[in-house]
PDB file of N, CA and C in Angstrom:
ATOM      1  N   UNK A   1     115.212  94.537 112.933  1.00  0.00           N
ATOM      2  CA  UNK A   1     113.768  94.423 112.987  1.00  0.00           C
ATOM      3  C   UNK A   1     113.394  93.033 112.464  1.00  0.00           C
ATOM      4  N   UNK A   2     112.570  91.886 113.252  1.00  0.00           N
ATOM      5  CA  UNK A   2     112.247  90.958 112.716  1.00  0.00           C
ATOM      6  C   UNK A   2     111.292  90.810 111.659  1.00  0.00           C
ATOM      7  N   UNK A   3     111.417  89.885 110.983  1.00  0.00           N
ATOM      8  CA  UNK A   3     110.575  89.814 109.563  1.00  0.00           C
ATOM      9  C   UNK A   3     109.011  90.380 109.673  1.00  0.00           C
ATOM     10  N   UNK A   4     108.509  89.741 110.093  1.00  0.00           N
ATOM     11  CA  UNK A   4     106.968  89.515 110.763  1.00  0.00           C
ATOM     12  C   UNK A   4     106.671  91.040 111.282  1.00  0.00           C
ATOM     13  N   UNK A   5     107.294  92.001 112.000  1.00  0.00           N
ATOM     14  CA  UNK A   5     107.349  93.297 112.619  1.00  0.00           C
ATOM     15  C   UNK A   5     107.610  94.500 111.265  1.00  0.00           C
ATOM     16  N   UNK A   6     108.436  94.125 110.426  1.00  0.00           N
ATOM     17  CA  UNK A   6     109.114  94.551 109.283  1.00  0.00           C
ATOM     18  C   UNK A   6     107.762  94.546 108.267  1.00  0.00           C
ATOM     19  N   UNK A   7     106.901  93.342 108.372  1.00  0.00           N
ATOM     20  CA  UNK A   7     105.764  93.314 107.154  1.00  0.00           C
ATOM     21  C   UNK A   7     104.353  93.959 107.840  1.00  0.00           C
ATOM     22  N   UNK A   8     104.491  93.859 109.145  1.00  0.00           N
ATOM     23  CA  UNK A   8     103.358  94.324 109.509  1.00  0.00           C
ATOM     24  C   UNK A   8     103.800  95.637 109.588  1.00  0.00           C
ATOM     25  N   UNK A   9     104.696  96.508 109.869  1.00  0.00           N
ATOM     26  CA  UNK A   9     105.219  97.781 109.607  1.00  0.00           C
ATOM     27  C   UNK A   9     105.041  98.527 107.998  1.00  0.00           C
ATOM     28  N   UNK A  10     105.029  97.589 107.204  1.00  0.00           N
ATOM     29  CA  UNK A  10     104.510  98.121 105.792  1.00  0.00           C
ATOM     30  C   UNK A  10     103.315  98.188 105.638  1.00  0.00           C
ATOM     31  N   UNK A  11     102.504  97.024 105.815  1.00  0.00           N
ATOM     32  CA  UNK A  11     101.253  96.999 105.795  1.00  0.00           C
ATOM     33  C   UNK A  11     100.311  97.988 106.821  1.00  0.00           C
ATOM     34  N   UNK A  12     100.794  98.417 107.725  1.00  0.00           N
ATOM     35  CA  UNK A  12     100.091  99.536 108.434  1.00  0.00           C
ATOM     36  C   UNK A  12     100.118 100.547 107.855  1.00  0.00           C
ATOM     37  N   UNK A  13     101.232 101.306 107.253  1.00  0.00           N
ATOM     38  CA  UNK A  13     101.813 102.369 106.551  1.00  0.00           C
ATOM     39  C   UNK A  13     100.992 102.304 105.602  1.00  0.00           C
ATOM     40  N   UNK A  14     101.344 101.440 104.531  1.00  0.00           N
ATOM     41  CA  UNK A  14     100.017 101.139 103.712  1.00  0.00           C
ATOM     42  C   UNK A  14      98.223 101.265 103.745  1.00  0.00           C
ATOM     43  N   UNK A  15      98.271 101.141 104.959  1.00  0.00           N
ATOM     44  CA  UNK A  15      96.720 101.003 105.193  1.00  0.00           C
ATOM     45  C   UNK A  15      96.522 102.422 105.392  1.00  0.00           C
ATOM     46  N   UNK A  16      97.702 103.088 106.025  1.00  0.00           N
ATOM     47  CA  UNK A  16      97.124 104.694 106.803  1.00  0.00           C
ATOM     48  C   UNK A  16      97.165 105.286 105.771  1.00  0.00           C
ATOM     49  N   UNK A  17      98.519 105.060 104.502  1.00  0.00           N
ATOM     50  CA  UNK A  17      98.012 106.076 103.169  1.00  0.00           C
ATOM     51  C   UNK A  17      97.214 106.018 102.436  1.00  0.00           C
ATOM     52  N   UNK A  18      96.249 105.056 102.443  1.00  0.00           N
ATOM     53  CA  UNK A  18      95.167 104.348 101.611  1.00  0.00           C
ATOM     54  C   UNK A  18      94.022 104.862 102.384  1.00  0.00           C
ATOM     55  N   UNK A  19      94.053 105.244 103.524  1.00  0.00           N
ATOM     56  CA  UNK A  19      93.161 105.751 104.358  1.00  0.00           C
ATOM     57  C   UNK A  19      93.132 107.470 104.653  1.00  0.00           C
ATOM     58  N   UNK A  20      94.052 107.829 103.974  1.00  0.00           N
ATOM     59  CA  UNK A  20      94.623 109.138 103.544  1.00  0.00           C
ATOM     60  C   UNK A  20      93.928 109.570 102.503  1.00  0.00           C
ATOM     61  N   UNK A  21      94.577 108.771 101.352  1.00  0.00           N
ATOM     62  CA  UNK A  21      94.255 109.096 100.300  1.00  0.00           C
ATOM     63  C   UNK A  21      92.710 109.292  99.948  1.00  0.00           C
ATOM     64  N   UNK A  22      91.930 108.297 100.272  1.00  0.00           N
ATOM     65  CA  UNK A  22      90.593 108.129 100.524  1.00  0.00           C
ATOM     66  C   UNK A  22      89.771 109.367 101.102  1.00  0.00           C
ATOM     67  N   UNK A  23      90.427 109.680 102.637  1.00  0.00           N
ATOM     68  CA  UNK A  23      89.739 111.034 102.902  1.00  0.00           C
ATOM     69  C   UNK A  23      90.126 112.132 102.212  1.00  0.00           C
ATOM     70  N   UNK A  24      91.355 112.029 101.493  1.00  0.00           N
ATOM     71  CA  UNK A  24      91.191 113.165 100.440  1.00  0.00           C
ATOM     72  C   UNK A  24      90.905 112.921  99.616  1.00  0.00           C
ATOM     73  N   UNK A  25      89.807 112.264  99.183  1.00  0.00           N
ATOM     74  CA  UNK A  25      89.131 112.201  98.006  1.00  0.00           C
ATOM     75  C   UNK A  25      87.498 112.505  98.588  1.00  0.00           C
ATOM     76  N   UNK A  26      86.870 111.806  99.936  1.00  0.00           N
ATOM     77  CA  UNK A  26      86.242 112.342 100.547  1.00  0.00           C
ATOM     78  C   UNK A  26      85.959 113.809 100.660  1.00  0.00           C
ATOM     79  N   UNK A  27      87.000 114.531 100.951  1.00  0.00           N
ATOM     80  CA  UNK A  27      87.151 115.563 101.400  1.00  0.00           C
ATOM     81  C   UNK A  27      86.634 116.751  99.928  1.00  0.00           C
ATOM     82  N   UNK A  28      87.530 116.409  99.081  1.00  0.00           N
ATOM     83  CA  UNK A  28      87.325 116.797  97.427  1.00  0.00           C
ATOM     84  C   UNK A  28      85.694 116.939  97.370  1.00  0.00           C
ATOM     85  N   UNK A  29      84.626 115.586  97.550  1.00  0.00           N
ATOM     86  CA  UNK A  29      83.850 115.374  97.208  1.00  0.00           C
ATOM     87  C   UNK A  29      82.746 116.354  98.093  1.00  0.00           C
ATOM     88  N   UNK A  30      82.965 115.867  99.533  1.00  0.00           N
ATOM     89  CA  UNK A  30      82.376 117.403 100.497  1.00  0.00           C
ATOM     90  C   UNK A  30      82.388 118.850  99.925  1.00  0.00           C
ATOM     91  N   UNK A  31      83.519 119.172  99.890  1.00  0.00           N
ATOM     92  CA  UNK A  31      83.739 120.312  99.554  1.00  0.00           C
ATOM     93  C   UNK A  31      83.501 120.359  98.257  1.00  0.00           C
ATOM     94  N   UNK A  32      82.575 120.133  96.861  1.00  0.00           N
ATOM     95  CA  UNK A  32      82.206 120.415  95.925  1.00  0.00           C
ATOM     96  C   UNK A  32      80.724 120.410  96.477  1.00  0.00           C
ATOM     97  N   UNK A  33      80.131 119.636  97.449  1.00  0.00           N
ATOM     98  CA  UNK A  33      78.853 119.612  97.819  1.00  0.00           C
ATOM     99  C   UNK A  33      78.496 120.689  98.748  1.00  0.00           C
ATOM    100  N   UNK A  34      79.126 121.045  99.365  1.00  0.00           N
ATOM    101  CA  UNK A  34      79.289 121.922 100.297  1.00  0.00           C
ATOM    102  C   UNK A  34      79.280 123.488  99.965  1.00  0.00           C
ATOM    103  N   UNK A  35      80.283 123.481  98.908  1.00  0.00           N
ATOM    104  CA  UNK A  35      80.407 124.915  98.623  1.00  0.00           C
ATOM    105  C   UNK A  35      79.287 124.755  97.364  1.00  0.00           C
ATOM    106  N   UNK A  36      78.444 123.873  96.807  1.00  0.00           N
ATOM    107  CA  UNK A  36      77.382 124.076  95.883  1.00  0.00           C
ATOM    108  C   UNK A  36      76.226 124.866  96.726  1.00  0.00           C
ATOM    109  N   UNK A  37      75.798 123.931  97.876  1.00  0.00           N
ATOM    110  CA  UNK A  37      74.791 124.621  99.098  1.00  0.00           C
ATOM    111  C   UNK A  37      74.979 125.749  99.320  1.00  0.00           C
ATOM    112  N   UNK A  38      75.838 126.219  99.932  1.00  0.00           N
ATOM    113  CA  UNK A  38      76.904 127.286 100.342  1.00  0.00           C
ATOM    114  C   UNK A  38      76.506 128.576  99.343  1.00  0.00           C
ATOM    115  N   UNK A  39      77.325 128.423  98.382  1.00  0.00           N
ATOM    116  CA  UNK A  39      77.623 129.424  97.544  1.00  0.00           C
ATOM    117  C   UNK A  39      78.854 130.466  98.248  1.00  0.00           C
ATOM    118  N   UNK A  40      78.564 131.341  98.376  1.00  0.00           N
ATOM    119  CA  UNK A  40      79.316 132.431  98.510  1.00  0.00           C
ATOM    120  C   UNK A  40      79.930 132.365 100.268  1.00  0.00           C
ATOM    121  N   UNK A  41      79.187 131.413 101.055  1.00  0.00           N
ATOM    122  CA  UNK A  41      79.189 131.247 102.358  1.00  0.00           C
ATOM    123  C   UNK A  41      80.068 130.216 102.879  1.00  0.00           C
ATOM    124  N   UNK A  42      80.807 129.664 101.500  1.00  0.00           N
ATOM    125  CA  UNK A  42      81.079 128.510 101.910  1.00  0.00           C
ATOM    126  C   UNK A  42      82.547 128.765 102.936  1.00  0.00           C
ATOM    127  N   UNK A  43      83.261 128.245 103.812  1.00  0.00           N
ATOM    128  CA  UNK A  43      84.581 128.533 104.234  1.00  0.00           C
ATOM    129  C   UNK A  43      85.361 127.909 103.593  1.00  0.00           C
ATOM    130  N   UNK A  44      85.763 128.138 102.576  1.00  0.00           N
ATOM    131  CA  UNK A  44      87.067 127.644 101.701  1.00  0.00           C
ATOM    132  C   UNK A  44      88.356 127.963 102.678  1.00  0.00           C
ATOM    133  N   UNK A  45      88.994 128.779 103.285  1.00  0.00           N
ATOM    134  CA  UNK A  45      89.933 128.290 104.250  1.00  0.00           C
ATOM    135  C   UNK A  45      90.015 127.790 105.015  1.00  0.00           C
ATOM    136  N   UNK A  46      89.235 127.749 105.821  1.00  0.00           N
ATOM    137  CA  UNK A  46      88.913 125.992 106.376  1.00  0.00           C
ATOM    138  C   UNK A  46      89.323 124.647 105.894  1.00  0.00           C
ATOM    139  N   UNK A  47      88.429 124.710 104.761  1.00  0.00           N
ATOM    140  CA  UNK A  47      88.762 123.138 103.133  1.00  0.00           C
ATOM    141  C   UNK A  47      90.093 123.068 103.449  1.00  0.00           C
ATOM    142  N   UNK A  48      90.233 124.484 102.850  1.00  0.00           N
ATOM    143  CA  UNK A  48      92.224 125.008 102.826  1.00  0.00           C
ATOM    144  C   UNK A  48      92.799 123.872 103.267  1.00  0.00           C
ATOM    145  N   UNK A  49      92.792 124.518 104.521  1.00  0.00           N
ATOM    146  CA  UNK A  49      93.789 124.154 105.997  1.00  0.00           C
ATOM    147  C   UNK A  49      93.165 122.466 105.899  1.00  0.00           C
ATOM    148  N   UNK A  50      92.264 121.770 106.202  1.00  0.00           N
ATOM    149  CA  UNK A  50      92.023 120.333 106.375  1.00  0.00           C
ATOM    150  C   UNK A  50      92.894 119.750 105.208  1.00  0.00           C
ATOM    151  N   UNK A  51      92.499 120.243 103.791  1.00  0.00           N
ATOM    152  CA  UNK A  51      92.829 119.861 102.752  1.00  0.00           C
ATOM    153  C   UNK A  51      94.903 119.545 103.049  1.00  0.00           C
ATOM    154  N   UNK A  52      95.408 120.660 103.679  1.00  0.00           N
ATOM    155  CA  UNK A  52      96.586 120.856 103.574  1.00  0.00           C
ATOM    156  C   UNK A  52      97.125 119.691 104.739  1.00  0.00           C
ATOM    157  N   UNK A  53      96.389 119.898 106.110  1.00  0.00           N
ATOM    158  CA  UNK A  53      96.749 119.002 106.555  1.00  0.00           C
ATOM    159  C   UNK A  53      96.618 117.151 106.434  1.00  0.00           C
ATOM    160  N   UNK A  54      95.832 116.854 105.668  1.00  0.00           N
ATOM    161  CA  UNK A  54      95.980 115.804 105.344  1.00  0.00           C
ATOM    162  C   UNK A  54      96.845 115.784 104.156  1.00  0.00           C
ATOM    163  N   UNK A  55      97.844 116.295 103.545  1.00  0.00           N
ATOM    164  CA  UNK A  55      98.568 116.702 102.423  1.00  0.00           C
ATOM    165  C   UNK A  55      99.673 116.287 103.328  1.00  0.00           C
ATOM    166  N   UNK A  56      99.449 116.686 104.518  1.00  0.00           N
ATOM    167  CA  UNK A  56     101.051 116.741 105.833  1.00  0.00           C
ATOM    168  C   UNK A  56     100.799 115.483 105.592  1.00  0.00           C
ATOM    169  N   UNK A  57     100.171 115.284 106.256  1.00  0.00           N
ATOM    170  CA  UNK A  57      99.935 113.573 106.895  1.00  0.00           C
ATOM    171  C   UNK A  57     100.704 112.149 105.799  1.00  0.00           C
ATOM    172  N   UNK A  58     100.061 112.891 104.403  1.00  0.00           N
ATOM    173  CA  UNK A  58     100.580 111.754 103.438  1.00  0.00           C
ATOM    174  C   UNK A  58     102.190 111.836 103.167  1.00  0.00           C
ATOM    175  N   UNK A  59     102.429 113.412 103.703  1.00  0.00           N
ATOM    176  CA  UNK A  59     104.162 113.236 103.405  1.00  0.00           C
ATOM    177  C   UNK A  59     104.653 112.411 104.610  1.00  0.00           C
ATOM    178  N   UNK A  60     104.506 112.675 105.471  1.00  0.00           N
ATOM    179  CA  UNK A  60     104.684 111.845 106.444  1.00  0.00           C
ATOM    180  C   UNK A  60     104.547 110.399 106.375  1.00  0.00           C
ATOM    181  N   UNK A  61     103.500 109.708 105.637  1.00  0.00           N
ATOM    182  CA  UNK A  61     103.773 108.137 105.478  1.00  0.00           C
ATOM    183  C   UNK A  61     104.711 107.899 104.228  1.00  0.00           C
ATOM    184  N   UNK A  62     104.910 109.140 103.175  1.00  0.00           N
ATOM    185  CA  UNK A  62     105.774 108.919 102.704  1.00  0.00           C
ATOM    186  C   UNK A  62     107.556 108.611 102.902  1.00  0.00           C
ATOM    187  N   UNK A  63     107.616 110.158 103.716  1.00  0.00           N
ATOM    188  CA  UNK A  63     109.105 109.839 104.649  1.00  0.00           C
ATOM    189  C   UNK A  63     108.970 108.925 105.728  1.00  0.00           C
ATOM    190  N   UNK A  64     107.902 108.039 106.289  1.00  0.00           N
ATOM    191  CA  UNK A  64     108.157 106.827 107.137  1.00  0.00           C
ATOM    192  C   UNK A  64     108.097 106.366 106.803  1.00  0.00           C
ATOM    193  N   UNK A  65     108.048 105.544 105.208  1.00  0.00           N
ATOM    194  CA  UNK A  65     108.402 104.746 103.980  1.00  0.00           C
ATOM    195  C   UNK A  65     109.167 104.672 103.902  1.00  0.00           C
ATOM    196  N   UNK A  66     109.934 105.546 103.498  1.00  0.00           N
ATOM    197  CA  UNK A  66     111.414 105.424 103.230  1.00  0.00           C
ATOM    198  C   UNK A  66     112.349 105.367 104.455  1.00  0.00           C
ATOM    199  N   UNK A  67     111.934 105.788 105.453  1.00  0.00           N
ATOM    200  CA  UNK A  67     112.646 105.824 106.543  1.00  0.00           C
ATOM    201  C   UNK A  67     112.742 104.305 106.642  1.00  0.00           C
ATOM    202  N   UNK A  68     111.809 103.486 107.232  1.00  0.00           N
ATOM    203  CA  UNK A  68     111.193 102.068 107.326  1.00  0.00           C
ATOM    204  C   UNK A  68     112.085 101.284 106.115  1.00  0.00           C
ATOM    205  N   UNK A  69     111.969 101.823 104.961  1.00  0.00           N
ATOM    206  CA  UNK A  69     112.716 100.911 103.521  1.00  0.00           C
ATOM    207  C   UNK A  69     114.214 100.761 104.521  1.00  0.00           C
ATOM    208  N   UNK A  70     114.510 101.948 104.221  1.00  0.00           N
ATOM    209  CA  UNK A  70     116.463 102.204 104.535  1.00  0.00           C
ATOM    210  C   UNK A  70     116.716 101.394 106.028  1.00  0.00           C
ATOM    211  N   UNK A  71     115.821 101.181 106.752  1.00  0.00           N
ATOM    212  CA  UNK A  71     115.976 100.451 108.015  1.00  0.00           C
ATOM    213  C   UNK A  71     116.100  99.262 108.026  1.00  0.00           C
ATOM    214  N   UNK A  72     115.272  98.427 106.861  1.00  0.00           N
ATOM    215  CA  UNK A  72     115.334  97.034 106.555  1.00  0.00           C
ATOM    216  C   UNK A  72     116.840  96.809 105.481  1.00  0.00           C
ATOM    217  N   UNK A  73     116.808  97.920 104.746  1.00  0.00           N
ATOM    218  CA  UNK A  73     117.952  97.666 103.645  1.00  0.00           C
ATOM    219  C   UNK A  73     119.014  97.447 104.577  1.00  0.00           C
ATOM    220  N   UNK A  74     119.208  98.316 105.751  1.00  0.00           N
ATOM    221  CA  UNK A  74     120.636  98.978 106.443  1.00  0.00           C
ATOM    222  C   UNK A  74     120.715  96.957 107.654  1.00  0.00           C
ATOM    223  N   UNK A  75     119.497  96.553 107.912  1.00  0.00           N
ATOM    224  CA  UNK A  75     119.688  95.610 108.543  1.00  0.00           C
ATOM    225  C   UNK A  75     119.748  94.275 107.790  1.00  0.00           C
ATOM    226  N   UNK A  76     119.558  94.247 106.701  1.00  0.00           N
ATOM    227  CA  UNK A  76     119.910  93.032 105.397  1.00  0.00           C
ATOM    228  C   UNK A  76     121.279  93.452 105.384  1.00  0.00           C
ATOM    229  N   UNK A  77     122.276  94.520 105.504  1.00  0.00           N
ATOM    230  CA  UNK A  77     123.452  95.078 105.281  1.00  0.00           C
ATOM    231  C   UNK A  77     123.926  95.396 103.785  1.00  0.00           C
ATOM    232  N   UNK A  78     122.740  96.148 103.344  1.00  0.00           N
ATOM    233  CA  UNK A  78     122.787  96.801 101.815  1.00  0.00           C
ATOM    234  C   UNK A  78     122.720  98.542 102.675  1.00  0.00           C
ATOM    235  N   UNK A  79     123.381  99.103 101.673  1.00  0.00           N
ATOM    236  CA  UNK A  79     123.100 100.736 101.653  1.00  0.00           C
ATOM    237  C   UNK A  79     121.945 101.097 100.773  1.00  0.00           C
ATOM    238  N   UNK A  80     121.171 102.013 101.501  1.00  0.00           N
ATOM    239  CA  UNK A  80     119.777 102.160 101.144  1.00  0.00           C
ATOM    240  C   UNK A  80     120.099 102.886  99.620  1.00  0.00           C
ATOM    241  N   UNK A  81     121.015 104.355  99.688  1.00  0.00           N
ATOM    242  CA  UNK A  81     121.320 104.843  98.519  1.00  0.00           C
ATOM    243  C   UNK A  81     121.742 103.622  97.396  1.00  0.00           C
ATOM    244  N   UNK A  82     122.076 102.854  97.221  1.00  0.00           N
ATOM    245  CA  UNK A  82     123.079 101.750  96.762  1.00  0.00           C
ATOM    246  C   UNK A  82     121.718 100.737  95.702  1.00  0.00           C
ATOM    247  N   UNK A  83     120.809 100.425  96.111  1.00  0.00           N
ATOM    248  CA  UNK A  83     119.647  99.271  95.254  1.00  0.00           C
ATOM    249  C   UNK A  83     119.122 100.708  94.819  1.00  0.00           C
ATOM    250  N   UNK A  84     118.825 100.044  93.505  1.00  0.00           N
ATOM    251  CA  UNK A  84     118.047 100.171  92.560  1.00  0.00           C
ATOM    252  C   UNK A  84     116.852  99.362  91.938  1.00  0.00           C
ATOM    253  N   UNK A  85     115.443  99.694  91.745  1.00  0.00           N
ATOM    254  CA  UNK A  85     114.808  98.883  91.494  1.00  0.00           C
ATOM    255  C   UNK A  85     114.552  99.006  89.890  1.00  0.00           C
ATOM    256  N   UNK A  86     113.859  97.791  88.949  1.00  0.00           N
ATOM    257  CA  UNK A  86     114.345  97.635  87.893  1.00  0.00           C
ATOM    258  C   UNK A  86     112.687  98.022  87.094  1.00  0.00           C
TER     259      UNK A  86
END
C-alpha cells in the first residue's frame, strides 16, 4: 500500500469513528429528551437497537484499524504481533 493511500486510509477511519462516536453521543442526548416528552411512551427498544447498532459500527472501525495497522506493519516487513508501543 503506498504511503499517501496508507495515511489517507487512517485518516478516513479516523474521521468515521469520530463521526461515530459523536452520533452516539447525539443519540444519548435524543434519547434523554425524548423519553423526558415521552414518558412511559417512549420506544426504548428502538434507542436499543440504533444504540447497539452504532456500537457494531465502532467495532468495526476498530477491527479495520487493526486490520489496516497489521497491513502496513506486514508491508514495512515487521510482524504485526511482534512491535510494541512504548
Amino acid at each position: 500500500m503506498p504511503e499517501s493511500a496508507e495515511k489517507e486510509a487512517r485518516r478516513a477511519l479516523a474521521r468515521l469513528r469520530r463521526a461515530l462516536e459523536k452520533s452516539r453521543r447525539e443519540l444519548h442526548a435524543l434519547t434523554g429528551a425524548i423519553r423526558h416528552a415521552e414518558g412511559e411512551d417512549f420506544p426504548a427498544g428502538e434507542y436499543d437497537q440504533v444504540r447497539d447498532r452504532i456500537n457494531d459500527l465502532l467495532g468495526f472501525t476498530e477491527e479495520e484499524g487493526r486490520r489496516l495497522e497489521a497491513k502496513i506493519l506486514q508491508a514495512g516487513g515487521l510482524e504485526p504481533g511482534r512491535v510494541r508501543r512504548s
